[in-house]
Protein backbone atom coordinates (compact mmCIF):
# COMPACT_ATOMS: atom_id res chain seq x y z
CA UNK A 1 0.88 8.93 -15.12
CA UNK A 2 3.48 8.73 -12.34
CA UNK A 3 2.39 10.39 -8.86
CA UNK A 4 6.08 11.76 -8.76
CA UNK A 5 6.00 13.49 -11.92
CA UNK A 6 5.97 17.00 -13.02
CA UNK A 7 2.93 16.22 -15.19
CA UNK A 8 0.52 15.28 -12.63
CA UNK A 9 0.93 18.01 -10.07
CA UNK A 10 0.72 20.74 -13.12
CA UNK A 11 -2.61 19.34 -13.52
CA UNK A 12 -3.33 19.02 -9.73
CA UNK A 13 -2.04 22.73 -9.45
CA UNK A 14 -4.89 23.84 -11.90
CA UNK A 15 -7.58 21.16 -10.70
CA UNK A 16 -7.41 22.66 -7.20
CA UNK A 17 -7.82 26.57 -7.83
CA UNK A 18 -11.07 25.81 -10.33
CA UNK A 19 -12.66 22.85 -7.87
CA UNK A 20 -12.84 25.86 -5.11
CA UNK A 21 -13.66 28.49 -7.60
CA UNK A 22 -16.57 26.76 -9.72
CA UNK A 23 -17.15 23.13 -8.91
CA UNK A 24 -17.76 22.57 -4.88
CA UNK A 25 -21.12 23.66 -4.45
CA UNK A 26 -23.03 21.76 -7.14
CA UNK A 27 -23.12 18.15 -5.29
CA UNK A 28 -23.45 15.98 -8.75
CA UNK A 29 -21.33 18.42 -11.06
CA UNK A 30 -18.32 17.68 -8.30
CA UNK A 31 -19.38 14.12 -8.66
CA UNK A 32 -19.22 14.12 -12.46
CA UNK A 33 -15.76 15.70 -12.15
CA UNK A 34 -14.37 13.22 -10.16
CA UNK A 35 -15.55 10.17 -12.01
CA UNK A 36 -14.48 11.90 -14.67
CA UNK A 37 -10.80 12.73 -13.71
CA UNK A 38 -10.61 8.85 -12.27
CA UNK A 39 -11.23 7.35 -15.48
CA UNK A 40 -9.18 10.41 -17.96
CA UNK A 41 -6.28 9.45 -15.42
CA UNK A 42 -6.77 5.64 -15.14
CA UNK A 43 -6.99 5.45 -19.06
CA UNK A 44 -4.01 7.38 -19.99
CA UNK A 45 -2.36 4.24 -19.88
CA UNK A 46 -5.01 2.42 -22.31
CA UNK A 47 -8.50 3.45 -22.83
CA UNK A 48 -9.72 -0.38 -22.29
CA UNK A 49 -8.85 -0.02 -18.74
CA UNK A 50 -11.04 2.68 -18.45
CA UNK A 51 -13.62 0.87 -20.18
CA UNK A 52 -13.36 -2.21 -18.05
CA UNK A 53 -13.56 -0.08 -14.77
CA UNK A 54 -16.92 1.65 -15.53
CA UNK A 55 -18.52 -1.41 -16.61
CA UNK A 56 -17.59 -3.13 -13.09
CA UNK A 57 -18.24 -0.40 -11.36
CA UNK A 58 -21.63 -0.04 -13.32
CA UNK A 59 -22.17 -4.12 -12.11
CA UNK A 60 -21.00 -3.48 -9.13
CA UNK A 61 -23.82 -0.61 -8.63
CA UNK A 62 -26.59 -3.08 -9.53
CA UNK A 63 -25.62 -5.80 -7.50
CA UNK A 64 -25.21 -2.91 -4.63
CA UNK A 65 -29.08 -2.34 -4.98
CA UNK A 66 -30.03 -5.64 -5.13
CA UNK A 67 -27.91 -6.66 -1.77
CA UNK A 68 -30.06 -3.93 -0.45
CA UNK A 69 -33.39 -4.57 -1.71
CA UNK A 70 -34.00 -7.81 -1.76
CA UNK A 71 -34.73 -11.40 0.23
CA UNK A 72 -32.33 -13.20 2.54
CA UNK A 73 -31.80 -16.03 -0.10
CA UNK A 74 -31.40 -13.62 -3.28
CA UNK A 75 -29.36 -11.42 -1.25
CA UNK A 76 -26.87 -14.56 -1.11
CA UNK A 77 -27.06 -15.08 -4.75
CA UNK A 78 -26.29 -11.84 -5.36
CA UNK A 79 -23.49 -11.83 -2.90
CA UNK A 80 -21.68 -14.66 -4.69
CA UNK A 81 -22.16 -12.98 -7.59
CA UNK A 82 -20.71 -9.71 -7.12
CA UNK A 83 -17.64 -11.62 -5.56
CA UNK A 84 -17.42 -13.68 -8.85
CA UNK A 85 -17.82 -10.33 -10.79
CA UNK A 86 -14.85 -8.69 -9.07
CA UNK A 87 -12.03 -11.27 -8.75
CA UNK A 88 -12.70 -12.48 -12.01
CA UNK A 89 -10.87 -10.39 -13.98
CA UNK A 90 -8.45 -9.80 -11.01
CA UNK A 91 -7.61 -13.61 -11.43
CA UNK A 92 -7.52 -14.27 -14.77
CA UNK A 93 -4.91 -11.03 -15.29
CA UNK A 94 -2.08 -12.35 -12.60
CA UNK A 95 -3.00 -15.74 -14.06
CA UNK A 96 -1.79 -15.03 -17.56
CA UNK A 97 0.73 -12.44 -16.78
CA UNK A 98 2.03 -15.19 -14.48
CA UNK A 99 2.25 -17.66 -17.29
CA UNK A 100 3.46 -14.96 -19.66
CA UNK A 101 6.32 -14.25 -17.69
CA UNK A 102 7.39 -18.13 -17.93
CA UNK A 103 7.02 -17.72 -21.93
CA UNK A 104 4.48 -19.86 -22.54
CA UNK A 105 2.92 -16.82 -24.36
CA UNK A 106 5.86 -15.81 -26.92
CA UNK A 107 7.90 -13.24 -26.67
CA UNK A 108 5.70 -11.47 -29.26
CA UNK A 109 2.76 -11.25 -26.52
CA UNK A 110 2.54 -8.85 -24.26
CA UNK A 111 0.76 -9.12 -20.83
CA UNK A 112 0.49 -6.86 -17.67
CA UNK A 113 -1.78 -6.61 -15.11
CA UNK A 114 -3.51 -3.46 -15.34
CA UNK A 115 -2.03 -1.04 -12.55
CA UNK A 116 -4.66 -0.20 -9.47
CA UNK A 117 -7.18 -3.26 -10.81
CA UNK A 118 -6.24 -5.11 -6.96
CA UNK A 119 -7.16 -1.96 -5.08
CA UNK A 120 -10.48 -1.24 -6.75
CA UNK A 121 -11.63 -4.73 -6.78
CA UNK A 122 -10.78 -4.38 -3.27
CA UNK A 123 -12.58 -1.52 -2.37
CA UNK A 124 -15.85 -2.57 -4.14
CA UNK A 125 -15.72 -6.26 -3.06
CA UNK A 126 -15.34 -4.16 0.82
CA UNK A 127 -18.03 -2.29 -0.05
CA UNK A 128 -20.69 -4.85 -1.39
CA UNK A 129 -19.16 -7.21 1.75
CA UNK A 130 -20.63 -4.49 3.85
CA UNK A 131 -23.77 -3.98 2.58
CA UNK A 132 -25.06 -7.93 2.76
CA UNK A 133 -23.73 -7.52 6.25
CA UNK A 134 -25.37 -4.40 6.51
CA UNK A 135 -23.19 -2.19 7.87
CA UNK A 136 -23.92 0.32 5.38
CA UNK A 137 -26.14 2.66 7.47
CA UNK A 138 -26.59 5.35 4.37
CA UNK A 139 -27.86 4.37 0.58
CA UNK A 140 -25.91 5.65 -1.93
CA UNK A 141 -27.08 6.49 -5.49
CA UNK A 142 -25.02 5.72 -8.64
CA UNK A 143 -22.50 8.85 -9.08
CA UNK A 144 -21.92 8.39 -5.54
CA UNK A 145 -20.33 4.74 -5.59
CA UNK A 146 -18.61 5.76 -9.17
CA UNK A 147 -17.14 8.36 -7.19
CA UNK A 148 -16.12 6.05 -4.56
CA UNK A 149 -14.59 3.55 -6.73
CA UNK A 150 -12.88 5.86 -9.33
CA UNK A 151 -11.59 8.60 -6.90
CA UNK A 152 -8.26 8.92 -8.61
CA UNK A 153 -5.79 9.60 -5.79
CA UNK A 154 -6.54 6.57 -4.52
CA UNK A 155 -7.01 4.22 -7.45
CA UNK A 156 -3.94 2.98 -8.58
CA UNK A 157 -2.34 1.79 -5.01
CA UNK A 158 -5.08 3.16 -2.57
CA UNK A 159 -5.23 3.24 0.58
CA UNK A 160 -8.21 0.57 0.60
CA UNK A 161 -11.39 3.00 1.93
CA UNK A 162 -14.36 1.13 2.96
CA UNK A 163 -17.50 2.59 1.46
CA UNK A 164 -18.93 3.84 5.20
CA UNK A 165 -15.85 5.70 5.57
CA UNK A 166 -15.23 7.55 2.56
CA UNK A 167 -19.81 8.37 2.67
CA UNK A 168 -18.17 11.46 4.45
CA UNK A 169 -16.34 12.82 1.16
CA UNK A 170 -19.75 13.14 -0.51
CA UNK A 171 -20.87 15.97 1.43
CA UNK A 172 -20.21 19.54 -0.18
CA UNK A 173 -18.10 21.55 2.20
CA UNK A 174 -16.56 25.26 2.39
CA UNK A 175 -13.13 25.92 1.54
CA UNK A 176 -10.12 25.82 4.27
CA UNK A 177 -6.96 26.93 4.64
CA UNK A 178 -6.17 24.29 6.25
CA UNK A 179 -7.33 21.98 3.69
CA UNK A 180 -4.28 23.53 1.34
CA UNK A 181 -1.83 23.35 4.18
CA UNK A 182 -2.14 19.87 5.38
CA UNK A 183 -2.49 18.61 1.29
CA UNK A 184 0.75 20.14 0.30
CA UNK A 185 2.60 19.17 3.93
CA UNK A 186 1.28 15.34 2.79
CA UNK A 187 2.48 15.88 -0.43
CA UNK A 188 5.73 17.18 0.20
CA UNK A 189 6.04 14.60 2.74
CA UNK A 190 4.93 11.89 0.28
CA UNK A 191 7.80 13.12 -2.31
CA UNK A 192 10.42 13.61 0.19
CA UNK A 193 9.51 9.84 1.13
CA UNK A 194 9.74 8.25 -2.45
CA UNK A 195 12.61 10.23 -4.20
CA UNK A 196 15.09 11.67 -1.57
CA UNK A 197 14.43 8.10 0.82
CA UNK A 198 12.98 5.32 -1.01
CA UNK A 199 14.44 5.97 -4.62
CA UNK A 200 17.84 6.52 -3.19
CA UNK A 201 17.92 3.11 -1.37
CA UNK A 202 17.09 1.14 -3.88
CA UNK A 203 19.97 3.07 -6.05
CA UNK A 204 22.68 2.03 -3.29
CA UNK A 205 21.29 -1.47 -3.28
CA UNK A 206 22.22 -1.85 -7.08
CA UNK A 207 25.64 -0.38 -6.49
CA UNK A 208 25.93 -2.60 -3.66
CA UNK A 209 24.89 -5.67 -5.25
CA UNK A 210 27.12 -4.81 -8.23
CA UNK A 211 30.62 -4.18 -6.58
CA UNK A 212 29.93 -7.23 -4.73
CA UNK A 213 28.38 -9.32 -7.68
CA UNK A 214 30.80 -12.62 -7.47
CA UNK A 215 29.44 -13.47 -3.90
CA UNK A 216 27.63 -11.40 -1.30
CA UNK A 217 28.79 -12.12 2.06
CA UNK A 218 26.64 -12.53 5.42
CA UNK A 219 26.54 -8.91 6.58
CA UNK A 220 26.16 -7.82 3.02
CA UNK A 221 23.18 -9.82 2.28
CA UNK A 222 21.15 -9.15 5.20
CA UNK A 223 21.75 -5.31 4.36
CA UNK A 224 20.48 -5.63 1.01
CA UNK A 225 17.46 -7.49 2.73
CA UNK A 226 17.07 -4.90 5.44
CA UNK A 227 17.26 -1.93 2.76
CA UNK A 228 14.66 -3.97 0.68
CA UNK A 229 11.92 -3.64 3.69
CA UNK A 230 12.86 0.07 4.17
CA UNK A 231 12.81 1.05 0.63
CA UNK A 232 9.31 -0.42 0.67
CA UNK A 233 8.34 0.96 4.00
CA UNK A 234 9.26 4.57 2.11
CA UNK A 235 8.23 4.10 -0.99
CA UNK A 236 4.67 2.49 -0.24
CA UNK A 237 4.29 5.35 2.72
CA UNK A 238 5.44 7.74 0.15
CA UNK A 239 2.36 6.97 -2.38
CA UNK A 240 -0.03 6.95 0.27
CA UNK A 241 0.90 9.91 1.60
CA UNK A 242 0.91 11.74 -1.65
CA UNK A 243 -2.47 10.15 -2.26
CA UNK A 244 -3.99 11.50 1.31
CA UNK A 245 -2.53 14.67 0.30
CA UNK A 246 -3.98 15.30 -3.17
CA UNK A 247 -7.60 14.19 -1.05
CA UNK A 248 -6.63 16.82 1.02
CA UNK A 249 -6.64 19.76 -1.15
CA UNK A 250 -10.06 19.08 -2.24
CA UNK A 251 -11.19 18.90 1.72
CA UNK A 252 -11.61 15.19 1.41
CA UNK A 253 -9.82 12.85 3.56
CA UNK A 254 -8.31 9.16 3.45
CA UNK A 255 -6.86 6.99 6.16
CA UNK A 256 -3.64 6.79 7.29
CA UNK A 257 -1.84 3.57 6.19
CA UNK A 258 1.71 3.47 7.74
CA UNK A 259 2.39 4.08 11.74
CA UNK A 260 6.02 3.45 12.33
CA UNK A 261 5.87 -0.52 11.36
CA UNK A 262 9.49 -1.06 10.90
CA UNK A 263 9.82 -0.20 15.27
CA UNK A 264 7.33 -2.50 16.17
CA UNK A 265 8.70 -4.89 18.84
CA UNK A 266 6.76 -8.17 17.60
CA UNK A 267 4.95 -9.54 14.05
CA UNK A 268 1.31 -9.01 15.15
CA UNK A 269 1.82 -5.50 16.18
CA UNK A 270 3.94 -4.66 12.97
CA UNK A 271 0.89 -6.42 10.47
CA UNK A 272 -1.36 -3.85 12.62
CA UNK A 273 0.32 -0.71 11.19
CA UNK A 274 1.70 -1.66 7.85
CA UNK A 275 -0.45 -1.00 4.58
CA UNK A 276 -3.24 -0.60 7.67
CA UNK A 277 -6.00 -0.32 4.81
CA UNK A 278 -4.90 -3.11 3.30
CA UNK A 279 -4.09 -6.03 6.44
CA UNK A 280 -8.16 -5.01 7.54
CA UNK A 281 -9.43 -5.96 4.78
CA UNK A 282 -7.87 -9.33 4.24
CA UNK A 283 -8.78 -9.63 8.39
CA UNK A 284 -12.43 -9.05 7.60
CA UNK A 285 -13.32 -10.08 4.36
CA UNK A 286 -10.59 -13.67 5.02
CA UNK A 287 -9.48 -14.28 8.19
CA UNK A 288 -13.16 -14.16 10.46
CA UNK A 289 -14.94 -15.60 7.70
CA UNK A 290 -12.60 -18.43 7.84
CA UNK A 291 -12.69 -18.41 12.06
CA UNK A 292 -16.29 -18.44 11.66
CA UNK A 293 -16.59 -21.71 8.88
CA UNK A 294 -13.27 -23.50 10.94
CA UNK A 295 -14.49 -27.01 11.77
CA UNK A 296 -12.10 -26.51 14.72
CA UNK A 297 -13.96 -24.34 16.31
CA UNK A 298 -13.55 -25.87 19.69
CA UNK A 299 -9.81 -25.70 19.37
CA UNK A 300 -9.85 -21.71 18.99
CA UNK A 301 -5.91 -21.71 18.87
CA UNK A 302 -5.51 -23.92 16.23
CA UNK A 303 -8.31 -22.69 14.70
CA UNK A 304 -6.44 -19.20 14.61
CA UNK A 305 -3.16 -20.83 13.67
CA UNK A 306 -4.82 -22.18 10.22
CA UNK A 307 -7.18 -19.20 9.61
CA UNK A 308 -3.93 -16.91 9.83
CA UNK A 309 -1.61 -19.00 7.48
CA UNK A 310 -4.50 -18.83 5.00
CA UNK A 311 -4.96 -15.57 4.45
CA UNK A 312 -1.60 -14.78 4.31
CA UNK A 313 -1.10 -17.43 1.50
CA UNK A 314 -3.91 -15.74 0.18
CA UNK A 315 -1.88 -12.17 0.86
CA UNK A 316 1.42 -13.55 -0.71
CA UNK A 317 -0.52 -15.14 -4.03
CA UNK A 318 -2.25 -11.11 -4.43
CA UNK A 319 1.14 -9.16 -4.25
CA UNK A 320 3.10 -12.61 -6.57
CA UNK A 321 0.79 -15.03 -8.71
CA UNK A 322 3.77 -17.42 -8.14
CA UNK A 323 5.75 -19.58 -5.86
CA UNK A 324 7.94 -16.16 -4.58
CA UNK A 325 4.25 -14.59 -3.45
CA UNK A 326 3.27 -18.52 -1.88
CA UNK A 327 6.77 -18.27 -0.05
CA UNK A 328 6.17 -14.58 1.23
CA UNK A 329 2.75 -15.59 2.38
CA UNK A 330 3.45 -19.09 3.94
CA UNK A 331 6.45 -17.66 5.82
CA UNK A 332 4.68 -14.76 7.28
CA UNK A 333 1.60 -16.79 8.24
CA UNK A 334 4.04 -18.82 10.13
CA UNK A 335 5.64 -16.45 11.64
CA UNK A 336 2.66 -15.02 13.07
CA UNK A 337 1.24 -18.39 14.21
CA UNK A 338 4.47 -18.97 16.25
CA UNK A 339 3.84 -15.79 17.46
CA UNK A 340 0.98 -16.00 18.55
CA UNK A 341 1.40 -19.52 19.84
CA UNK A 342 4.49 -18.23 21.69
CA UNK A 343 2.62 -15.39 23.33
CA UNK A 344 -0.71 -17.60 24.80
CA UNK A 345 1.36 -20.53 26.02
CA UNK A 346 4.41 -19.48 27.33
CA UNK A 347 5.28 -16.80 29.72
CA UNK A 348 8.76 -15.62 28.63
CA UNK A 349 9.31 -11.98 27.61
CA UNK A 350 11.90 -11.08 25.33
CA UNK A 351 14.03 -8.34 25.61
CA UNK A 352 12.32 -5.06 23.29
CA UNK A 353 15.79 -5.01 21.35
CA UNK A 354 15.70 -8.71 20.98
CA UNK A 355 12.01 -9.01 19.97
CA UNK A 356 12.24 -5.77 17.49
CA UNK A 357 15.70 -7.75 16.06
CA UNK A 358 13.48 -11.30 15.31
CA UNK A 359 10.24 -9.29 14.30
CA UNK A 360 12.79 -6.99 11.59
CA UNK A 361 14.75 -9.66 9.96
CA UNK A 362 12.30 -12.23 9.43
CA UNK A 363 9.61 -9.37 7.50
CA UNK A 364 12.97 -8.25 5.51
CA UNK A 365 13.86 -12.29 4.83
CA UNK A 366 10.02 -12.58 3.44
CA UNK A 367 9.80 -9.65 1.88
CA UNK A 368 13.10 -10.21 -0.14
CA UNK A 369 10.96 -12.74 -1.78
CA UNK A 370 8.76 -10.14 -3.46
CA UNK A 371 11.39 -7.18 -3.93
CA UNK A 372 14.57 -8.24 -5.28
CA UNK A 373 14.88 -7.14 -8.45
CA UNK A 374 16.23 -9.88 -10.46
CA UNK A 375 16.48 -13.85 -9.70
CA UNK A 376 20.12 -13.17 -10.01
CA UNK A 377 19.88 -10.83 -6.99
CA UNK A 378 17.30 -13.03 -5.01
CA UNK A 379 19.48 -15.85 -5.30
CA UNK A 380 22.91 -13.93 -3.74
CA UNK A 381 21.33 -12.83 -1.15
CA UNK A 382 19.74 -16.08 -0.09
CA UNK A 383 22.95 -17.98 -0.48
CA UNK A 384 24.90 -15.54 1.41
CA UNK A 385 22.56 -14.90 4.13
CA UNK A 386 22.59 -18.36 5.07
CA UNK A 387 26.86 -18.79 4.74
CA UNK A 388 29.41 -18.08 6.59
CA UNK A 389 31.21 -15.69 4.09
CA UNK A 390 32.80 -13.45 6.46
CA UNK A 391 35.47 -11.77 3.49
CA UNK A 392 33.40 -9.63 2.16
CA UNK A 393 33.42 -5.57 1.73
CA UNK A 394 30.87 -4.19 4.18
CA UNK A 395 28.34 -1.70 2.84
CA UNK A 396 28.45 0.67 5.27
CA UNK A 397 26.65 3.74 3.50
CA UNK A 398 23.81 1.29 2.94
CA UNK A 399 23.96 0.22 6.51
CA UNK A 400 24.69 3.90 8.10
CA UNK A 401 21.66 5.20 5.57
CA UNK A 402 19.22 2.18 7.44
CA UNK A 403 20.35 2.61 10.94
CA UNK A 404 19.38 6.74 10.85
CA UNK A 405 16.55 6.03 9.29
CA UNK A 406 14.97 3.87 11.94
CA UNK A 407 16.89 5.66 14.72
CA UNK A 408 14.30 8.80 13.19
CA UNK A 409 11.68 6.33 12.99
CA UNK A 410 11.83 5.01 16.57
CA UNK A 411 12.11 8.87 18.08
CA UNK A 412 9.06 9.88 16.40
CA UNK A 413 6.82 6.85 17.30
CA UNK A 414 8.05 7.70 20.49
CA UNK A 415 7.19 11.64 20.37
CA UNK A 416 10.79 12.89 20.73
CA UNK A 417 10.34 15.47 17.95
CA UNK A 418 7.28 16.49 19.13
CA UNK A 419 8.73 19.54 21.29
CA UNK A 420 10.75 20.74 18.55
CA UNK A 421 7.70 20.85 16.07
CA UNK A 422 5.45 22.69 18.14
CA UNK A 423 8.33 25.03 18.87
CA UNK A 424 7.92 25.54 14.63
CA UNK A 425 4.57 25.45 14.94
CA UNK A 426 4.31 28.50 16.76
CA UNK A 427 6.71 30.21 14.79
CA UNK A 428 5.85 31.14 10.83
CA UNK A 429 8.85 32.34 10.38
CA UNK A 430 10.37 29.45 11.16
CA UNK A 431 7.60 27.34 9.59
CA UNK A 432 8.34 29.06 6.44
CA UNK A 433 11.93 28.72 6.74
CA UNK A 434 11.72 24.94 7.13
CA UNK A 435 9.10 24.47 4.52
CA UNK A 436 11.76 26.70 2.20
CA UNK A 437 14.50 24.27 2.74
CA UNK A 438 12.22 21.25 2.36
CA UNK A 439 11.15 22.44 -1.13
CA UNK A 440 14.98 23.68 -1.93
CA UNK A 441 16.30 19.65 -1.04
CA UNK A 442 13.17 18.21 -2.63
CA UNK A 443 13.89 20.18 -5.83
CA UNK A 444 17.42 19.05 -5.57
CA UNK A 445 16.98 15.61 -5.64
CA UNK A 446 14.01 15.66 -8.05
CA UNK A 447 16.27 17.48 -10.54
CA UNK A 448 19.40 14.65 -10.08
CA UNK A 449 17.32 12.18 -10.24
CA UNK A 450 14.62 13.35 -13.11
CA UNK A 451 16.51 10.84 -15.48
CA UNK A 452 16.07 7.73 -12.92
CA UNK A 453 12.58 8.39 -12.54
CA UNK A 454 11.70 4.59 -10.57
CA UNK A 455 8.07 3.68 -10.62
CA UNK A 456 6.29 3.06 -7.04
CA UNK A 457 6.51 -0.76 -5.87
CA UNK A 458 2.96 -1.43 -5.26
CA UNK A 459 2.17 -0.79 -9.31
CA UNK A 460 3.31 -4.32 -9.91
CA UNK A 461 0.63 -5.78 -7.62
């Protein structure tokens, strides 16, 4: 069931009404509901999935009890276990896929990884993490860590909660307002994000990449790269902020998982605000583990400079079990090692616009890797990002559409808009007069491009 379709907010639109109405006070009922609607709306697509979450989940659980209950050296055991449990099936799915994709399946076989199965593993691998570490300061019983690992606007691309986070969604609270307003302003948001931003980009990169088919030039190439990173930026935003907003509605919240990457003047600082949820966990669960083990531990910067490309490899094999995920990861490790390297021996500041420019096109060169889709459209753009192919046609609407969008960007990291919200804030005319023409060019763009529906990146990984 697509987050940007008709069909799930008609069921949203009835959920929320009866949830307040009947199903809030009553602590396990809510509970029950929830598990409930995670695994009706994770097995629309195939009942197995369903099947294979609860059972996890349900092994998960056990191990969860044990890691709390038991000796120092079972508590180990148990540890290795659970992480064997979890990846498991995680690995063995974007193993075959991987090998079914280079036909060494037959055509007649069909294999997909199941959509979300990276982001629950993820969350109860977090959560089990935690608790041998014991940083879980509250126990939780069974329909409590269902509900944690099946809450369904967060299960198919999250963001990644951590178990001592989302403790605070168990607790039965009173209805809001406020609750309703800040869900559908996410929401809307969210939409406006994926269809009118996202959606559209990735349309004017297929025109773009079509008219100039026979050989993309230098400028056109790194625009196609460029809109690449934004249309993920949007898109990947876009989910999460639909997902925080559907949370919302019931009173519960989620994290926020984007903060204006795409300004951010160098690498580290950009990894720090992009898929937020996602970079902590491979920093806790990878990276200090690995600091901790290093055998270099006397050498703490090359130390760093190995733990870093590591988990990053370990990033790029996640989002591509193949050698365009190993170059996305490798690259990116490296980049940040340099970085980093850069930074604690040498005392030269670049210019912001200079630093932003290096820190932008070498995320958009990596992420190219994972995005383009086709070979046929990965290959252009490598070959003519690296010419000198100056006789070319310049995309400018794809270029003009990029450069407004991070003008935006950079003005409201800044706080620019700030003034002019508040002055709406205080106004409900006004509030309802922009909301009004938010819905109006949402609807708009929703009803041209109803027939184009195009599915949200992060399913594929």
């Amino acid at each position: 069931m697509l987050f940007n379709s008709l069909h799930y907010f008609t069921i949203i639109l009835i959920l929320v009404p009866l949830y307040w109405l009947y199903l809030y006070k009553k602590k396990s009922f809510r509970e029950i509901t929830f598990i409930a609607l995670g695994l009706l709306f994770y097995g629309e697509m195939n009942y197995k999935l369903s099947c294979l979450l609860l059972l996890t989940a349900t092994v998960d659980y056990f191990l969860f009890q044990k890691l709390y209950e038991e000796k120092e050296k079972k508590r180990k055991i148990y540890l290795i276990i659970s992480i064997l449990v979890n990846f498991t099936p995680l690995i063995a799915f974007k193993f075959l896929a991987t090998f079914h994709d280079y036909g060494l399946f037959g055509s007649a076989t069909v294999i997909q990884i199941p959509i979300g199965i990276s982001f629950y593993t993820f969350k109860s691998v977090g959560a089990l993490v935690d608790t041998y570490n014991k940083r879980i300061d509250k126990p939780t019983n069974y329909l409590e860590f269902l509900f944690f690992v099946t809450y369904f606007p967060a299960l198919l691309c999250g963001p990644v909660s951590r178990l001592g986070q989302f403790q605070k969604n168990f607790e039965i609270k009173s209805f809001k307002g406020t609750y309703l307003l800040e869900g559908f302003t996410l929401i809307l948001t969210g939409l406006f994000k994926k269809i009118c931003i996202a959606d559209m980009i990735h349309h004017l990169i297929i025109q773009t990449f079509e008219d100039n088919s026979q050989q993309l030039g230098l400028i056109t190439s790194w625009s196609i790269m460029s809109a690449h990173l934004v249309q993920v930026y949007f898109d990947f935003s876009g989910y999460t902020d639909i997902a925080r907003g559907v949370g919302r509605l019931f009173g519960h919240s989620l994290i926020e998982n984007f903060k204006y990457s795409l300004v951010q003047k160098n690498i580290g600082e950009f990894w720090r605000k992009h898929h937020i949820s996602m970079t902590e966990w491979f920093r806790d669960y990878i990276y200090l583990p690995l600091l901790q083990v290093s055998p270099y531990m006397k050498h703490p910067l090359f130390s760093m400079t190995g733990a870093t490309i590591v988990t990053f490899f370990v990033s790029g094999l996640w989002h591509k079990f193949d050698w365009t995920g190993v170059i996305f990861g490798l690259s990116q490790g490296a980049f940040i090692a340099i970085f980093s390297v850069f930074k604690i021996k040498t005392k030269i500041k670049l210019l912001p616009i200079f630093s932003w420019f290096l820190t932008y096109f070498s995320i958009a060169l990596s992420t190219n890797f994972l995005i383009a889709s086709s070979p046929e459209l990965l290959s252009q753009t490598l070959k003519g990002a690296f010419s000198l192919n100056w006789n070319e046609s310049i995309p400018w609407m794809l270029i003009a559409v990029q450069v407004i969008l991070l003008v935006n960007m950079l003005m409201l990291s800044k706080g620019m808009y700030k003034a002019v919200l508040d002055f709406i804030s205080k106004r409900s005319w006004l509030q309802s007069l922009t909301y009004g023409a938010y819905a109006t060019v949402l609807t708009l763009m929703i009803a041209i491009m109803a027939n184009e529906k195009v599915n949200f990146i992060y399913y594929q990984f």
